[in-house]
Protein backbone atom coordinates (compact mmCIF):
# COMPACT_ATOMS: atom_id res chain seq x y z
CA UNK A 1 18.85 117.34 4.47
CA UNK A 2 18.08 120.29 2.05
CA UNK A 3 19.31 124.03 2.62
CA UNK A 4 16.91 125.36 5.13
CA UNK A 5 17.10 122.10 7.26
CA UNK A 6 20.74 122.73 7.28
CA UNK A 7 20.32 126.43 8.03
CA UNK A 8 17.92 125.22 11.06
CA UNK A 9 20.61 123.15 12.71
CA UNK A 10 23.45 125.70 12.16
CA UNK A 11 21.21 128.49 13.84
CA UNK A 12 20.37 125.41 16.82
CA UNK A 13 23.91 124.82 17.49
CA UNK A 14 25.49 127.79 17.08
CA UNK A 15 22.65 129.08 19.99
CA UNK A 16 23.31 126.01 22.09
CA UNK A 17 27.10 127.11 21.78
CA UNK A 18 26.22 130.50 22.67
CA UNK A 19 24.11 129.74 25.77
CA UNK A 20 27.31 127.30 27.08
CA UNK A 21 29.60 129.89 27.11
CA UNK A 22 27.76 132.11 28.12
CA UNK A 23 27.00 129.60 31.57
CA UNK A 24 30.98 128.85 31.65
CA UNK A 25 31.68 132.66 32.13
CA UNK A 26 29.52 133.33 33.73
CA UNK A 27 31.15 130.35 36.51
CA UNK A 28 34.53 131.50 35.80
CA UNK A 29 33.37 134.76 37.14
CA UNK A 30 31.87 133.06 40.11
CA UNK A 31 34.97 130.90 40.91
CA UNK A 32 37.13 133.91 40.39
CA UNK A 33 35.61 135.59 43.03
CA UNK A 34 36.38 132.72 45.74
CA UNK A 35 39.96 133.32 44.67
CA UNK A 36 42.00 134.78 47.59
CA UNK A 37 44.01 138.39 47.01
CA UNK A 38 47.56 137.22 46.97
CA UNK A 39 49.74 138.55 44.41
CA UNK A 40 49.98 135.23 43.02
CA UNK A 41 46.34 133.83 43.24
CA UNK A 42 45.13 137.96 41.81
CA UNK A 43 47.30 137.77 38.46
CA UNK A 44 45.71 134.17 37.96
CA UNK A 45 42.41 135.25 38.91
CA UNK A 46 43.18 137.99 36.17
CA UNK A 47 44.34 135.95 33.37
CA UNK A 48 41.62 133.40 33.79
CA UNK A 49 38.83 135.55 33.50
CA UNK A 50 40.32 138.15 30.71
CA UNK A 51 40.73 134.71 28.56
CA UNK A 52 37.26 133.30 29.10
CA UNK A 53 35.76 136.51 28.58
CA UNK A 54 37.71 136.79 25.12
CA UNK A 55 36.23 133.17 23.96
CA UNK A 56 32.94 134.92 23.74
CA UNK A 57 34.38 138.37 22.30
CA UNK A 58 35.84 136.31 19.47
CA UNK A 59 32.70 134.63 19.01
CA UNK A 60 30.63 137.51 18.07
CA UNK A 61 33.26 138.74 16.21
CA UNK A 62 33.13 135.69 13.66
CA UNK A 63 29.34 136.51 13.53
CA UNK A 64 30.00 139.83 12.81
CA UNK A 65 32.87 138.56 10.05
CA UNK A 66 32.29 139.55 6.38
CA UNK A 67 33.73 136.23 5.01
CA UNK A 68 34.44 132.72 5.70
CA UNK A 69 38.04 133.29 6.16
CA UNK A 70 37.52 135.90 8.65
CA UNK A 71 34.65 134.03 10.35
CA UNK A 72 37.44 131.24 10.52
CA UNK A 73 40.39 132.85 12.15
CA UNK A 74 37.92 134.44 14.95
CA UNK A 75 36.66 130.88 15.16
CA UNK A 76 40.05 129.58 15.89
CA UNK A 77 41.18 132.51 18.34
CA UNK A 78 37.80 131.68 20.27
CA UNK A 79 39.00 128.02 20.37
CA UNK A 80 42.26 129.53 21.23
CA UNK A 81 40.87 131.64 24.33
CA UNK A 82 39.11 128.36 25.12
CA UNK A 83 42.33 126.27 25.40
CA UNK A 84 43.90 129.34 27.47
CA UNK A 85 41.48 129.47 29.81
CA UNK A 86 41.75 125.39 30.33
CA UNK A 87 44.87 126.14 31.47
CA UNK A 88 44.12 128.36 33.99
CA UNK A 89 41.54 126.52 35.30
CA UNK A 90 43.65 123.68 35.49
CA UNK A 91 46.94 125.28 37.13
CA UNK A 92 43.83 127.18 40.19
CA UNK A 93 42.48 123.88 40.54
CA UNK A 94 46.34 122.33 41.30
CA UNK A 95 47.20 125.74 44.16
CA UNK A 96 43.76 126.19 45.56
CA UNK A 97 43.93 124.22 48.70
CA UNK A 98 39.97 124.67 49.48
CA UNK A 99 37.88 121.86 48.69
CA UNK A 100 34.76 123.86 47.71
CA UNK A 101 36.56 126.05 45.11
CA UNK A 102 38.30 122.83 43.64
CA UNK A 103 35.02 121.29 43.18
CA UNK A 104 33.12 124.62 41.70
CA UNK A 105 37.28 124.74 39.33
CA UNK A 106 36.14 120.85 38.46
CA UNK A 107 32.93 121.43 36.88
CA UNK A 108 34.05 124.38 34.94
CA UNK A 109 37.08 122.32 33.95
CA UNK A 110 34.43 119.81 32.48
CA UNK A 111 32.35 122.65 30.70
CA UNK A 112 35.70 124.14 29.01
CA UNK A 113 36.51 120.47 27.91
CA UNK A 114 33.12 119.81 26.20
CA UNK A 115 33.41 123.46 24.49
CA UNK A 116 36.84 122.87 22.87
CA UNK A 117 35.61 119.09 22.06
């Protein structure tokens, strides 16, 4: 595969990446919402959507980077923010007692796992 080729797939990807989490925060947003208002269930609600909103924040900031060891330490906060918000998902899936919010918290689960893969 020669330089351009290369440059083709890299510009591919990297929009195919964009476009997923884009989707995934855009669900995490959604799912927050269905998140009831106790003290509890609000700072969760908080942390999980401050996190997966950072994954794409980080993103454009190793875009915006000026070299490759900048565009790699935004990179890895990203993946970071990514693992993070995992969690969250994961410990709203295990209190959330309605069946229809654990099933919207399972397919985001599933989108967060193929990102950080």
């Amino acid at each position: 595969m020669d330089g351009d080729e290369q440059h083709k797939v890299w510009e591919r990807r990297q929009a195919e990446i964009w476009d997923r989490i884009f989707q995934v925060t855009a669900d995490v947003v959604v799912v927050a919402d269905n998140i009831g208002d106790s003290v509890g269930q609000k700072e969760l609600r908080e942390q999980l959507v401050r996190a997966a909103m950072r994954v794409g924040a980080e993103l454009v900031r190793a875009n915006a980077s000026n070299s490759a060891g900048e565009f790699e330490r935004y990179l890895d906060e990203a993946r970071m923010k990514a693992i993070e918000s995992d969690y969250w998902l994961r410990l709203m899936y295990v209190l959330q007692q309605q069946e229809y919010v654990q099933k919207d918290l399972s397919s985001v689960i599933s989108q967060y796992a193929a990102i950080i893969n």
